[in-house]
PDB file of N, CA and C in Angstrom:
ATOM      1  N   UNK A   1     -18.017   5.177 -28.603  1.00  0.00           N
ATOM      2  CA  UNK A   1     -17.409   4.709 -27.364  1.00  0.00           C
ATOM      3  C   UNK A   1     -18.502   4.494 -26.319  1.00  0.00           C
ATOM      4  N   UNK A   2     -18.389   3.112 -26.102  1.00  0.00           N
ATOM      5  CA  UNK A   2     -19.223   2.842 -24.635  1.00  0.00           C
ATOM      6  C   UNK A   2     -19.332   3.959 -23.440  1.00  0.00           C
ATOM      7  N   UNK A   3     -20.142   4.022 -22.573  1.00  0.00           N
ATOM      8  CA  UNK A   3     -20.197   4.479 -21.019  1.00  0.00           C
ATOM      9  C   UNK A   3     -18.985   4.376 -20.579  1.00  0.00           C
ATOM     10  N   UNK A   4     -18.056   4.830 -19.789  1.00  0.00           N
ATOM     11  CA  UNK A   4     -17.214   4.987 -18.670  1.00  0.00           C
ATOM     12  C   UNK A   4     -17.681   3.443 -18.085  1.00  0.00           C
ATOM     13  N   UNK A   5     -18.863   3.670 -17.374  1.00  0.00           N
ATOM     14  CA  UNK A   5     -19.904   2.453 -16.336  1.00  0.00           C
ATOM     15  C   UNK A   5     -19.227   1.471 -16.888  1.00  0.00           C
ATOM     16  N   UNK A   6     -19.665   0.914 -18.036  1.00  0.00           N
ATOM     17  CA  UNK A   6     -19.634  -0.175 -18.607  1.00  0.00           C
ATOM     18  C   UNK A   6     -18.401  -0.847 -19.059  1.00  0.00           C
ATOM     19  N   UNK A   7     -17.583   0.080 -18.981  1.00  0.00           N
ATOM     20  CA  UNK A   7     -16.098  -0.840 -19.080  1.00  0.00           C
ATOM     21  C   UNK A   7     -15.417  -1.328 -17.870  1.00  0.00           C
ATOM     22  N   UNK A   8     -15.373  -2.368 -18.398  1.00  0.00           N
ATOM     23  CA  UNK A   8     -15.165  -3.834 -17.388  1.00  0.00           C
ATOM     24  C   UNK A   8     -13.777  -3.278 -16.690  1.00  0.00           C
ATOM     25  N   UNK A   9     -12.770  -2.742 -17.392  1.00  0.00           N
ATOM     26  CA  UNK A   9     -11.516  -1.912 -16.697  1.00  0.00           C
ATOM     27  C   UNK A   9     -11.966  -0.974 -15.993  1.00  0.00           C
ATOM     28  N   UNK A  10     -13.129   0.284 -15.807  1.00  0.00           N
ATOM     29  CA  UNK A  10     -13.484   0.766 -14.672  1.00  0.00           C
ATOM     30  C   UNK A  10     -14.380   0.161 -13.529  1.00  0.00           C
ATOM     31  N   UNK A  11     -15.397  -0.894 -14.065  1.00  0.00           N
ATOM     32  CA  UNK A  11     -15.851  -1.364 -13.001  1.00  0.00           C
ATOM     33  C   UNK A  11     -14.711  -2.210 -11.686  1.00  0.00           C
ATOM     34  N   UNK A  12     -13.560  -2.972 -12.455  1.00  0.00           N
ATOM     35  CA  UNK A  12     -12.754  -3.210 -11.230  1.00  0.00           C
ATOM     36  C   UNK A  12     -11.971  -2.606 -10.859  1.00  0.00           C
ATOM     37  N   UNK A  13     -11.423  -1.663 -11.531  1.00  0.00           N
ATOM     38  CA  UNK A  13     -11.038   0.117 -10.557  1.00  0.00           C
ATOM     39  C   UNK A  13     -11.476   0.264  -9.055  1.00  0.00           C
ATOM     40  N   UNK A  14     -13.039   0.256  -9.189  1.00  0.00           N
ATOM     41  CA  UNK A  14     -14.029   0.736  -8.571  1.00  0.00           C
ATOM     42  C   UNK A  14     -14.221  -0.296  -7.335  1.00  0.00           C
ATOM     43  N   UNK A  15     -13.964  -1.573  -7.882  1.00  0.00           N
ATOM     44  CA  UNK A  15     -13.813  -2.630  -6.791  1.00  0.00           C
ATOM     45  C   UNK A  15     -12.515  -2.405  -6.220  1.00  0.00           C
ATOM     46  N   UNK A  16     -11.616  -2.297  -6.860  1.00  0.00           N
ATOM     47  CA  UNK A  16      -9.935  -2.001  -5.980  1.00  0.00           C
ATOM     48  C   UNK A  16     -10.202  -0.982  -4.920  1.00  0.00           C
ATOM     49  N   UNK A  17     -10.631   0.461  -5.296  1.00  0.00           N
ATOM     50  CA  UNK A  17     -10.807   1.707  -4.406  1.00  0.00           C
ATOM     51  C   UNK A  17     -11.511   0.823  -3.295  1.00  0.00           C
ATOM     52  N   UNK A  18     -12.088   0.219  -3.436  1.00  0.00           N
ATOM     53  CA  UNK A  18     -12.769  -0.117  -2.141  1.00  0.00           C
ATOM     54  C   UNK A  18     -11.802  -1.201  -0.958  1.00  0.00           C
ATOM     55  N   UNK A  19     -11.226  -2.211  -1.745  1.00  0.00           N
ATOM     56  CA  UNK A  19     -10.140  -3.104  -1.358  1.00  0.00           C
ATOM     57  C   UNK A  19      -9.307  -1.841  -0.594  1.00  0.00           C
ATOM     58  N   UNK A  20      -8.832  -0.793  -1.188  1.00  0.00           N
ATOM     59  CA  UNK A  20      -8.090   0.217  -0.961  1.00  0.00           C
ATOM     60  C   UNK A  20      -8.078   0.829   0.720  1.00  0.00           C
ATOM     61  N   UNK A  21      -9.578   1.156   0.311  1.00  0.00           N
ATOM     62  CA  UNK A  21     -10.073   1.765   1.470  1.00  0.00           C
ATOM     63  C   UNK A  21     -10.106   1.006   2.864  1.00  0.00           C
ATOM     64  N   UNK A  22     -10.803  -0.146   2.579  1.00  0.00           N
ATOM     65  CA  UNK A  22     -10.959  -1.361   3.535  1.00  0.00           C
ATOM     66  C   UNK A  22      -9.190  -1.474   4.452  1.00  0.00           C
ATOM     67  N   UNK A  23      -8.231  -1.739   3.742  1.00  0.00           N
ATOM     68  CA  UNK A  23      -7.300  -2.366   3.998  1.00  0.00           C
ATOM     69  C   UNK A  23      -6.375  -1.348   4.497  1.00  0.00           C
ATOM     70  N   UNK A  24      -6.839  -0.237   4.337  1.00  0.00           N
ATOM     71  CA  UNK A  24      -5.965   1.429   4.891  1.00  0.00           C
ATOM     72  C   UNK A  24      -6.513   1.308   6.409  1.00  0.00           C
ATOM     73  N   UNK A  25      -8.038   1.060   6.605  1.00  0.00           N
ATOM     74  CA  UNK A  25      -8.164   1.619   7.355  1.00  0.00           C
ATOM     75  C   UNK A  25      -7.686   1.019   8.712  1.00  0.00           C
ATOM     76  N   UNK A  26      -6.771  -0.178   8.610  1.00  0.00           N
ATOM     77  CA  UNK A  26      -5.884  -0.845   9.896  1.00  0.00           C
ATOM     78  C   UNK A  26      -4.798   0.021   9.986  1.00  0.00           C
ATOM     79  N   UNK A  27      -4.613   0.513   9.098  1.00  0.00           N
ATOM     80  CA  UNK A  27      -2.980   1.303   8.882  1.00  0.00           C
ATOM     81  C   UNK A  27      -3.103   1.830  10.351  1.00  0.00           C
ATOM     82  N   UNK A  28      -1.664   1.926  10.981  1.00  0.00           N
ATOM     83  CA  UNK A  28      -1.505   2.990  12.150  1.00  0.00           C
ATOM     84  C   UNK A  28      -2.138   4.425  11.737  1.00  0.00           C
ATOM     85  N   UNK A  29      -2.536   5.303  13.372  1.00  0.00           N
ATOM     86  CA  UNK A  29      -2.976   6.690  12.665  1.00  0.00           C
ATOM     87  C   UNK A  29      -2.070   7.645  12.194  1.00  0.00           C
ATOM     88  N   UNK A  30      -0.604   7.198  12.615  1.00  0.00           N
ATOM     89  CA  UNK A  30       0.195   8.233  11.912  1.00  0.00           C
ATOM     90  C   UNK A  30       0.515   8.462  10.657  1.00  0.00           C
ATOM     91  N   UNK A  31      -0.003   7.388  10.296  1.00  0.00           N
ATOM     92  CA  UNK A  31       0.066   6.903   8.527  1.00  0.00           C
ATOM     93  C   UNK A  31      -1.230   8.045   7.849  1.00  0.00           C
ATOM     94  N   UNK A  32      -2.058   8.816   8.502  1.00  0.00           N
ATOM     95  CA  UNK A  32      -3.199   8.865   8.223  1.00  0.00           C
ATOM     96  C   UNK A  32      -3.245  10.069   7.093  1.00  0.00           C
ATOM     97  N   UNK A  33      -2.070  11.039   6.796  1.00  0.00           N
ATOM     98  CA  UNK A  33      -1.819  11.863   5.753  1.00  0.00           C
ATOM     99  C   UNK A  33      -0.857  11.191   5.388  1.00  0.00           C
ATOM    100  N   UNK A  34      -0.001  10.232   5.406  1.00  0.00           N
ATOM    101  CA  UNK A  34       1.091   9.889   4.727  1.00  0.00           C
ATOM    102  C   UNK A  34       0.561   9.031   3.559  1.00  0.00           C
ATOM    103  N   UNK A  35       0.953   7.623   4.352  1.00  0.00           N
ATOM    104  CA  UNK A  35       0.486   6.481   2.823  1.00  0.00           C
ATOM    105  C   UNK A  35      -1.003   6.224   3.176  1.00  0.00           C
ATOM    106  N   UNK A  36      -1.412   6.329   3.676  1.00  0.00           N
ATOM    107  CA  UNK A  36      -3.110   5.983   3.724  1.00  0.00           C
ATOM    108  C   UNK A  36      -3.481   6.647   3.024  1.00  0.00           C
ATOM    109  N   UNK A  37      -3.312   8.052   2.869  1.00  0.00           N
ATOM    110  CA  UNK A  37      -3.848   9.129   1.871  1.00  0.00           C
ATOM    111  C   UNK A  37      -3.647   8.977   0.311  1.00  0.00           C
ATOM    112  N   UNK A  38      -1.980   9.130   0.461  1.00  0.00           N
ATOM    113  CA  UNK A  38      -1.506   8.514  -1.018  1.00  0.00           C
ATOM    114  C   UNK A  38      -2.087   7.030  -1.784  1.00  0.00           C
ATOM    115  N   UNK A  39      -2.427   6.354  -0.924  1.00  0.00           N
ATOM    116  CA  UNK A  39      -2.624   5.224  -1.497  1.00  0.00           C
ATOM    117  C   UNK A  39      -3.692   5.453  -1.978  1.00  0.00           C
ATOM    118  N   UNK A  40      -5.493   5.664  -0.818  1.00  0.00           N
ATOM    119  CA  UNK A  40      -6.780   6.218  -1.239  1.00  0.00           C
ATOM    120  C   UNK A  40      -6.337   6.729  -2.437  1.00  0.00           C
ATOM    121  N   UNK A  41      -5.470   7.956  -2.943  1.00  0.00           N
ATOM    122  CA  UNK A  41      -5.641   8.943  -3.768  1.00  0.00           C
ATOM    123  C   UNK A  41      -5.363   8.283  -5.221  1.00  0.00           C
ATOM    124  N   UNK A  42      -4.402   7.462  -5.058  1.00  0.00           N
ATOM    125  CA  UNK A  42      -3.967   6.816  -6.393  1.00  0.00           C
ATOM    126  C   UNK A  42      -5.037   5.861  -7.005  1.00  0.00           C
ATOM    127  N   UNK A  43      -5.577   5.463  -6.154  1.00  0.00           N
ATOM    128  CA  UNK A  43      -6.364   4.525  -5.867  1.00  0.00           C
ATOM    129  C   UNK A  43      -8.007   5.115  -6.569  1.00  0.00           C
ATOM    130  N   UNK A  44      -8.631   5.839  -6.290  1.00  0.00           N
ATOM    131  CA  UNK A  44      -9.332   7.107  -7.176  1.00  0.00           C
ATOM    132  C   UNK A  44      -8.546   7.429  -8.155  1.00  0.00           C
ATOM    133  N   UNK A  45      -7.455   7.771  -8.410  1.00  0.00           N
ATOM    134  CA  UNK A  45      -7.149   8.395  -9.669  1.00  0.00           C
ATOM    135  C   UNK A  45      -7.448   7.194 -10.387  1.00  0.00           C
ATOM    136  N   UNK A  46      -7.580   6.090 -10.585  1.00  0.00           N
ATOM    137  CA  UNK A  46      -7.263   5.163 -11.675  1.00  0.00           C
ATOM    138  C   UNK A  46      -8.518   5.134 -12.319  1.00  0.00           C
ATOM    139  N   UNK A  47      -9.947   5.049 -11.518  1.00  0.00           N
ATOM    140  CA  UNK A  47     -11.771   4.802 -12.106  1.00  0.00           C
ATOM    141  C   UNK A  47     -11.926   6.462 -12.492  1.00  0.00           C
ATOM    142  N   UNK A  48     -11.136   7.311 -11.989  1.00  0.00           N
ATOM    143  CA  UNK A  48     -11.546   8.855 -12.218  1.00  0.00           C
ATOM    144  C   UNK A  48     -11.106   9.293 -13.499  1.00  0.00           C
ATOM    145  N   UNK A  49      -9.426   8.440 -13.677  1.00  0.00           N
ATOM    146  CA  UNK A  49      -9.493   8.917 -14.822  1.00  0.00           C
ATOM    147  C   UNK A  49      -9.547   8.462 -16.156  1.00  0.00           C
ATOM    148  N   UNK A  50      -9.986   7.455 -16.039  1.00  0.00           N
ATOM    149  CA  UNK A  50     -10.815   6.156 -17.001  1.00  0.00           C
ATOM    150  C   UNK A  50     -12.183   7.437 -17.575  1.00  0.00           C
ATOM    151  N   UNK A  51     -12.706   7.091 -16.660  1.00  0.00           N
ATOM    152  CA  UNK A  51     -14.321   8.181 -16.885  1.00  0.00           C
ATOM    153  C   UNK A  51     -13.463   9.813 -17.143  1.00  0.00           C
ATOM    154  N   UNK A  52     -12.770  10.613 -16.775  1.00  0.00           N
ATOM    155  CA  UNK A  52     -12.375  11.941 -17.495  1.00  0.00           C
ATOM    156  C   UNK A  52     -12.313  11.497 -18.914  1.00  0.00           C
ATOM    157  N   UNK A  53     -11.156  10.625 -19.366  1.00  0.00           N
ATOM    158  CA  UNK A  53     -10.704  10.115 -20.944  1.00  0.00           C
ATOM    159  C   UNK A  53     -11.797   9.833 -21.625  1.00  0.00           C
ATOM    160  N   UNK A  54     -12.627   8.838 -20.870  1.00  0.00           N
ATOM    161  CA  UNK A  54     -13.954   8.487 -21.779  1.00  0.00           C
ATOM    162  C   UNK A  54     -14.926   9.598 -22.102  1.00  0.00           C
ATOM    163  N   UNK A  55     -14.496  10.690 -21.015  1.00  0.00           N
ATOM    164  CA  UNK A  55     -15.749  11.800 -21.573  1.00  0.00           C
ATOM    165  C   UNK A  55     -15.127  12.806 -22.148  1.00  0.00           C
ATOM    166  N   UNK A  56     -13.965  12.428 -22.821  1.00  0.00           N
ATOM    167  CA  UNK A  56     -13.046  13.427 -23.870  1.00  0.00           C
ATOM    168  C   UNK A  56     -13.331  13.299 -25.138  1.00  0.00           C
ATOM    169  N   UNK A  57     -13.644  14.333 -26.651  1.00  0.00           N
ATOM    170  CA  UNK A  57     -13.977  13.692 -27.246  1.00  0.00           C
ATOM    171  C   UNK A  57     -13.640  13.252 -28.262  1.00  0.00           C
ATOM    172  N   UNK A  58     -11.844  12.822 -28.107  1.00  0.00           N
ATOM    173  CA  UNK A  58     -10.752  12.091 -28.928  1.00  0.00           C
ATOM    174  C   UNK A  58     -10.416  11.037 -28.467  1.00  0.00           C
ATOM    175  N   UNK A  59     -10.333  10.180 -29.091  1.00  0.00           N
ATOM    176  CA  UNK A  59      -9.220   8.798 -28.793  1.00  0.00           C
ATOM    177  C   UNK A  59      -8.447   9.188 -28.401  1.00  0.00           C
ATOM    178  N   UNK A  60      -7.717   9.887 -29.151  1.00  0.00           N
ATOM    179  CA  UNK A  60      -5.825  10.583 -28.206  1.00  0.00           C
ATOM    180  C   UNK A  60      -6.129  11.066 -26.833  1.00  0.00           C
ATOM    181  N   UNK A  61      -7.083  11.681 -26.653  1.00  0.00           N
ATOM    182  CA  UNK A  61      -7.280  11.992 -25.262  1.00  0.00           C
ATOM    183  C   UNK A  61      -7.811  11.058 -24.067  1.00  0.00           C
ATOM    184  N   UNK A  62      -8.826  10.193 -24.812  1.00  0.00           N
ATOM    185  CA  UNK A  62      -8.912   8.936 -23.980  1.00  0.00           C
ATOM    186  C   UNK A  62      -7.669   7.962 -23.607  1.00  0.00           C
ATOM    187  N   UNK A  63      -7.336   7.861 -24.621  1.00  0.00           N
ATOM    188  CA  UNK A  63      -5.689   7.136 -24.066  1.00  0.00           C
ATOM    189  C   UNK A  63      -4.869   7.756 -23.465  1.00  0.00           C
ATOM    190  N   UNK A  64      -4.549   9.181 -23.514  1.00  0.00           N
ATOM    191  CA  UNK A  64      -3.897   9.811 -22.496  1.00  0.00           C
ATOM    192  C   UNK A  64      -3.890   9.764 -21.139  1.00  0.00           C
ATOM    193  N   UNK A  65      -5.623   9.592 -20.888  1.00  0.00           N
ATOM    194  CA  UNK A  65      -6.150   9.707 -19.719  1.00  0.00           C
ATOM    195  C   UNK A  65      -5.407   7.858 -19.119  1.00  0.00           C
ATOM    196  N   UNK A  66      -6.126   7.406 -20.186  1.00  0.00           N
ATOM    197  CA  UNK A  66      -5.680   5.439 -19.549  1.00  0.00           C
ATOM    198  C   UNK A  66      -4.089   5.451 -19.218  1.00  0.00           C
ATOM    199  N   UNK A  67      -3.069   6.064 -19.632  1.00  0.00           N
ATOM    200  CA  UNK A  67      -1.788   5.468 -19.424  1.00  0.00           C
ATOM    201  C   UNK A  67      -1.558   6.544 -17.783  1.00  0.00           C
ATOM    202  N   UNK A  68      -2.500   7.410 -17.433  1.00  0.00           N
ATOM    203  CA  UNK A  68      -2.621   8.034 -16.218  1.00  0.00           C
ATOM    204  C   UNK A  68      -2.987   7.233 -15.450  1.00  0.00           C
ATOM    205  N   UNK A  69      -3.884   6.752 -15.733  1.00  0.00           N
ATOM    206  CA  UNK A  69      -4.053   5.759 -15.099  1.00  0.00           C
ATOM    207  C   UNK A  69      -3.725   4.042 -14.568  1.00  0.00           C
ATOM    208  N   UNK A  70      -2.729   3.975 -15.456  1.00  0.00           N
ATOM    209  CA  UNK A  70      -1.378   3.323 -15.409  1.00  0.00           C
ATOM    210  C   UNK A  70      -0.536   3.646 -14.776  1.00  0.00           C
ATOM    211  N   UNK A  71      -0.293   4.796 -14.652  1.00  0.00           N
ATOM    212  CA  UNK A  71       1.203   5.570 -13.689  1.00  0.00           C
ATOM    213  C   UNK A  71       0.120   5.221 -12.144  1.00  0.00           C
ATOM    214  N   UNK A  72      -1.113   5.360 -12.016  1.00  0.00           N
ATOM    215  CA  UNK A  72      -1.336   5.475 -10.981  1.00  0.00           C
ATOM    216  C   UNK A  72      -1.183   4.086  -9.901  1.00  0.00           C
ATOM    217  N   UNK A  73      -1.887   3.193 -11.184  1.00  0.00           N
ATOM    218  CA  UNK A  73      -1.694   1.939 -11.048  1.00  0.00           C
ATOM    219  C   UNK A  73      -0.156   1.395 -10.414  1.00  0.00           C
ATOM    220  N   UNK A  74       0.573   1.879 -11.121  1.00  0.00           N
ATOM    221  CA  UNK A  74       2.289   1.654 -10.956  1.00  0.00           C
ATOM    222  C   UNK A  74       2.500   2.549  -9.193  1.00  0.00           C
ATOM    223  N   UNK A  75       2.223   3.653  -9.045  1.00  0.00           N
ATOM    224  CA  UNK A  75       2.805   4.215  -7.601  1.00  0.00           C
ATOM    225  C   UNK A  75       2.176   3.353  -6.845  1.00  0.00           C
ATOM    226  N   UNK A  76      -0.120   2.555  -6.588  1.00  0.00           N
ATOM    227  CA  UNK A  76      -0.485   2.062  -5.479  1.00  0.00           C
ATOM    228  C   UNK A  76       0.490   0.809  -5.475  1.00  0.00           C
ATOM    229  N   UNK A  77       0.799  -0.175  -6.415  1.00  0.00           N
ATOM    230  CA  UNK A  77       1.534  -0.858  -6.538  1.00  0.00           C
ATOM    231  C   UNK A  77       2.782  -1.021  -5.879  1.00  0.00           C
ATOM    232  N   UNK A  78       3.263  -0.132  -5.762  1.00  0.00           N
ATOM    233  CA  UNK A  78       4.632   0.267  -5.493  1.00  0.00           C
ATOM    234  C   UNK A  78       4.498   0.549  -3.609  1.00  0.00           C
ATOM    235  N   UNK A  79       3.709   1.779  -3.619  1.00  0.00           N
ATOM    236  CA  UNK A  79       2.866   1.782  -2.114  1.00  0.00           C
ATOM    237  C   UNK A  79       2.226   0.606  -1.520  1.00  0.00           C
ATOM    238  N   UNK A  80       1.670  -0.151  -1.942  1.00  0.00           N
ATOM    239  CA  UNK A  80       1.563  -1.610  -1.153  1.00  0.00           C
ATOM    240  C   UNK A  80       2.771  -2.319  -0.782  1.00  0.00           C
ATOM    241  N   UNK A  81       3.458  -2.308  -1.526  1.00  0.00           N
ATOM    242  CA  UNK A  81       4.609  -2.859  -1.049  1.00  0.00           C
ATOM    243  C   UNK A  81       5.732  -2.361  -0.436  1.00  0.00           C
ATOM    244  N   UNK A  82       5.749  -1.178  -0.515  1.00  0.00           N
ATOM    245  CA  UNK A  82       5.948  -0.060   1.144  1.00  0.00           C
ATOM    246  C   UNK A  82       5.173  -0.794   2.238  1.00  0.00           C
ATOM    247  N   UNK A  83       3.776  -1.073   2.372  1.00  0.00           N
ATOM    248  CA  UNK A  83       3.142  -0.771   3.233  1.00  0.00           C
ATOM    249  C   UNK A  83       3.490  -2.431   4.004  1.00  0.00           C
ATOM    250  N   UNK A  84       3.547  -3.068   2.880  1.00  0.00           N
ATOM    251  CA  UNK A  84       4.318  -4.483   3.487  1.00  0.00           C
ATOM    252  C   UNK A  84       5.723  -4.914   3.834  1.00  0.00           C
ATOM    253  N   UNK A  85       6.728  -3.964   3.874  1.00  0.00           N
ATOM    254  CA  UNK A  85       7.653  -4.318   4.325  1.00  0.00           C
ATOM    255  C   UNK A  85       7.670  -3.319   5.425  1.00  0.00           C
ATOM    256  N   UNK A  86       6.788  -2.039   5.773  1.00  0.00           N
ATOM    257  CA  UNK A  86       6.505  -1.636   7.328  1.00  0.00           C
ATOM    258  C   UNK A  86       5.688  -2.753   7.902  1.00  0.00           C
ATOM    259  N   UNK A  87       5.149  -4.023   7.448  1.00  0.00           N
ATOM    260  CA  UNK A  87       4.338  -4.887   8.210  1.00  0.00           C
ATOM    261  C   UNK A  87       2.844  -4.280   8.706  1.00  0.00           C
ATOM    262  N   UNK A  88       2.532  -3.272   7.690  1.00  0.00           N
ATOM    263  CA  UNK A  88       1.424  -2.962   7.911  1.00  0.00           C
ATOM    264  C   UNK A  88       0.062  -3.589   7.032  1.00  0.00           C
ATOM    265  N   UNK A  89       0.666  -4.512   5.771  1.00  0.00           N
ATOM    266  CA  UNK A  89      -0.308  -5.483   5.211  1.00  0.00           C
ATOM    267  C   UNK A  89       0.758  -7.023   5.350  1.00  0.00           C
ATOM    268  N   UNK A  90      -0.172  -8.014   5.602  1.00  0.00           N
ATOM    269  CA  UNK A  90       0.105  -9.622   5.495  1.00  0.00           C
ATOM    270  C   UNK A  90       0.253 -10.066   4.594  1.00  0.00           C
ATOM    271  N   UNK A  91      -0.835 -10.318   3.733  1.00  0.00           N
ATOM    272  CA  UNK A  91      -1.242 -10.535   2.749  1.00  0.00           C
ATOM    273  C   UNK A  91      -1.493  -9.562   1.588  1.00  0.00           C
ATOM    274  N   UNK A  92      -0.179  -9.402   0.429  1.00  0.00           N
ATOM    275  CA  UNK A  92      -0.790  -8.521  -0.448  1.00  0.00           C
ATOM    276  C   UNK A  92      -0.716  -8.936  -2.109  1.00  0.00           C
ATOM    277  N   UNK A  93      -0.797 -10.375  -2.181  1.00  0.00           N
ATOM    278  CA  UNK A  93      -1.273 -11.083  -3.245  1.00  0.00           C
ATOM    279  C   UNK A  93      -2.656 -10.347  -4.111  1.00  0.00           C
ATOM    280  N   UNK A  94      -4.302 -10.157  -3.222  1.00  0.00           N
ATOM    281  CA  UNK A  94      -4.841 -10.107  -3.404  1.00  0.00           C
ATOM    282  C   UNK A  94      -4.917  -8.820  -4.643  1.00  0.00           C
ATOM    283  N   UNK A  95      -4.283  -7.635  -4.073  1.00  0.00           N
ATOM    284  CA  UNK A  95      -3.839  -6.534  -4.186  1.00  0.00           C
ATOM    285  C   UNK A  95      -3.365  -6.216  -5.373  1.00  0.00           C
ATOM    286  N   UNK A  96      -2.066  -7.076  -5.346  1.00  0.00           N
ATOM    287  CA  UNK A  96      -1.024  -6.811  -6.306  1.00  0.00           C
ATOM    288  C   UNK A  96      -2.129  -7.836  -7.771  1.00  0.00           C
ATOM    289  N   UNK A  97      -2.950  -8.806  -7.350  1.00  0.00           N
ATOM    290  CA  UNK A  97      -3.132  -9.246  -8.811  1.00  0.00           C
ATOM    291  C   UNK A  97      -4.054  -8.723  -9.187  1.00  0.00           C
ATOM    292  N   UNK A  98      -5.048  -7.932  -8.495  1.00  0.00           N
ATOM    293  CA  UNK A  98      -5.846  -6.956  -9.158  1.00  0.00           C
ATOM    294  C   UNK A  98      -5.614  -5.595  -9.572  1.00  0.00           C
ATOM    295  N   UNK A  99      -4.330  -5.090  -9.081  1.00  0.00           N
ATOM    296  CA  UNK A  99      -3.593  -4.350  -9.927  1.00  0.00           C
ATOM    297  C   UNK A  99      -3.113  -4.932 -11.365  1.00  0.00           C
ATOM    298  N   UNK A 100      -2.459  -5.785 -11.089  1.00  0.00           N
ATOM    299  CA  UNK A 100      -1.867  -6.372 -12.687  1.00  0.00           C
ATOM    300  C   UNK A 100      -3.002  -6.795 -13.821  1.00  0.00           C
ATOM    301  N   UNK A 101      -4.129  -7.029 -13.225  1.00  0.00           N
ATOM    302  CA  UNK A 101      -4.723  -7.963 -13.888  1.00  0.00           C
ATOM    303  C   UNK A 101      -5.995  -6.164 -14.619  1.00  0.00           C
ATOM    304  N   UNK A 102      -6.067  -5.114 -14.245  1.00  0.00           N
ATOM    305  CA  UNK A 102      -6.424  -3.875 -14.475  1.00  0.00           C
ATOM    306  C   UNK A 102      -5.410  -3.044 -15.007  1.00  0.00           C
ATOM    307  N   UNK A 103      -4.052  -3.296 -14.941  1.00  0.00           N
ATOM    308  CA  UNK A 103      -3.209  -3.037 -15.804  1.00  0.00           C
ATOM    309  C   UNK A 103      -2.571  -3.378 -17.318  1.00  0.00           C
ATOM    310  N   UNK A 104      -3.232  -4.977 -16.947  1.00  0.00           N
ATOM    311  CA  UNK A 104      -3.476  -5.769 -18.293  1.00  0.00           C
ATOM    312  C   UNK A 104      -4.091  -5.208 -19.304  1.00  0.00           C
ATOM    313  N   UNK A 105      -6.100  -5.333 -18.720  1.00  0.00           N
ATOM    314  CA  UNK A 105      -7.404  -4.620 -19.159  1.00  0.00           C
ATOM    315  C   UNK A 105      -6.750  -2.988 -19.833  1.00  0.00           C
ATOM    316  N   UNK A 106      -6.037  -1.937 -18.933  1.00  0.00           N
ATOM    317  CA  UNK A 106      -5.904  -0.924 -19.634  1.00  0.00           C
ATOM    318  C   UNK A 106      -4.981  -1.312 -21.094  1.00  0.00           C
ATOM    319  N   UNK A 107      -3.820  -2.248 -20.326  1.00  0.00           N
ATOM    320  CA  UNK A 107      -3.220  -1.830 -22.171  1.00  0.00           C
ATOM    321  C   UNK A 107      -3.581  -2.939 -23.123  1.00  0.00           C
ATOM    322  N   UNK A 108      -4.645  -3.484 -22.775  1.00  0.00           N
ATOM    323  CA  UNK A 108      -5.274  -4.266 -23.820  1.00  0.00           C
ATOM    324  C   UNK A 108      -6.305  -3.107 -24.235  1.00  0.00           C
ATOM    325  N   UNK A 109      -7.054  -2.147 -23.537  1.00  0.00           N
ATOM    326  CA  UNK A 109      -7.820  -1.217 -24.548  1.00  0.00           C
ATOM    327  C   UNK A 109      -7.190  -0.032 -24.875  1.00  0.00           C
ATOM    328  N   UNK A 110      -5.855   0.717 -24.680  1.00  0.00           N
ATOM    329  CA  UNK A 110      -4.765   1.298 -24.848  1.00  0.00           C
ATOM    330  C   UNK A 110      -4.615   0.792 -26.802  1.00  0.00           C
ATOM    331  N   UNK A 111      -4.570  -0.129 -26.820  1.00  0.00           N
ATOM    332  CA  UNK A 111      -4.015  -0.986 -27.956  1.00  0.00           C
ATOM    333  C   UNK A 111      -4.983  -1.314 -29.397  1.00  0.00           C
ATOM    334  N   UNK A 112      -6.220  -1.443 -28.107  1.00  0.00           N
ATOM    335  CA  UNK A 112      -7.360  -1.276 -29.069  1.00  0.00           C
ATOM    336  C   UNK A 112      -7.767  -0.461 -29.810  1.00  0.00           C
ATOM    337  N   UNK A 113      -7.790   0.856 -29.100  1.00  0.00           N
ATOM    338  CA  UNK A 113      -8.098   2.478 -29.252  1.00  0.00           C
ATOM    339  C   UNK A 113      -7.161   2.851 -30.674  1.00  0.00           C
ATOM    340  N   UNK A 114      -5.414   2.510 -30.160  1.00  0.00           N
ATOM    341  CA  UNK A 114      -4.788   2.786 -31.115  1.00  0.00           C
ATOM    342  C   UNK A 114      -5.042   2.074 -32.091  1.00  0.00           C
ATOM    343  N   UNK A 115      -5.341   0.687 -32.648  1.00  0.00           N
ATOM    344  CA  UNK A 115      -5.584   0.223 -33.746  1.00  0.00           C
ATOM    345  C   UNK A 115      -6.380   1.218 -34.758  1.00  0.00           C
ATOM    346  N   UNK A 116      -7.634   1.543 -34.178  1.00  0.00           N
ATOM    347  CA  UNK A 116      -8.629   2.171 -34.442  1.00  0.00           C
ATOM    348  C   UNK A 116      -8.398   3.270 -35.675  1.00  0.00           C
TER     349      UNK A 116
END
């Protein structure tokens, strides 16, 4: 098994957390333990636990870790679009297709793993 680094599904993780971060930080401050937090957090869980799975040293456990990271995928998902019908994002195209499109990447190597 490759690096954690090197899989193309954690490197845009790693680009989302940042999208993440960027786009929280307009949020009102009362938001600032509510969904700003939750979102950041889900938002880390997804590259964190890509790299935990990859440094497990079973397949079953690496995939365990990826469909975690799927659920996580599924709540920021879900939380963006909270955050847009409080009118606290405009635009959340950007968002939502780099979620889907890293949700893809996981269960295309989800699938792989299991072949294996």
């Amino acid at each position: 098994m490759r690096k954690h680094q090197e899989l193309r599904v954690w490197q845009q993780s790693m680009d989302l957390v940042e999208q993440i971060y960027s786009i929280t930080k307009t949020f009102p401050d009362d938001e600032r333990y509510g969904l700003i937090s939750q979102m950041r957090r889900c938002a880390v869980s997804v590259p964190s636990n890509i790299a935990e799975g990859a440094a497990r040293g079973s397949t079953q456990e690496f995939i365990r870790f990826l469909y975690i990271s799927q659920g996580s995928l599924s709540e920021l998902e879900t939380q963006i679009l909270i955050a847009n019908r409080l009118n606290y994002l405009s635009d959340i195209s950007v968002n939502i297709n780099s979620i889907q499109q890293i949700s893809s990447q996981l269960g295309g190597l989800i699938k792989h793993l299991k072949s294996r």
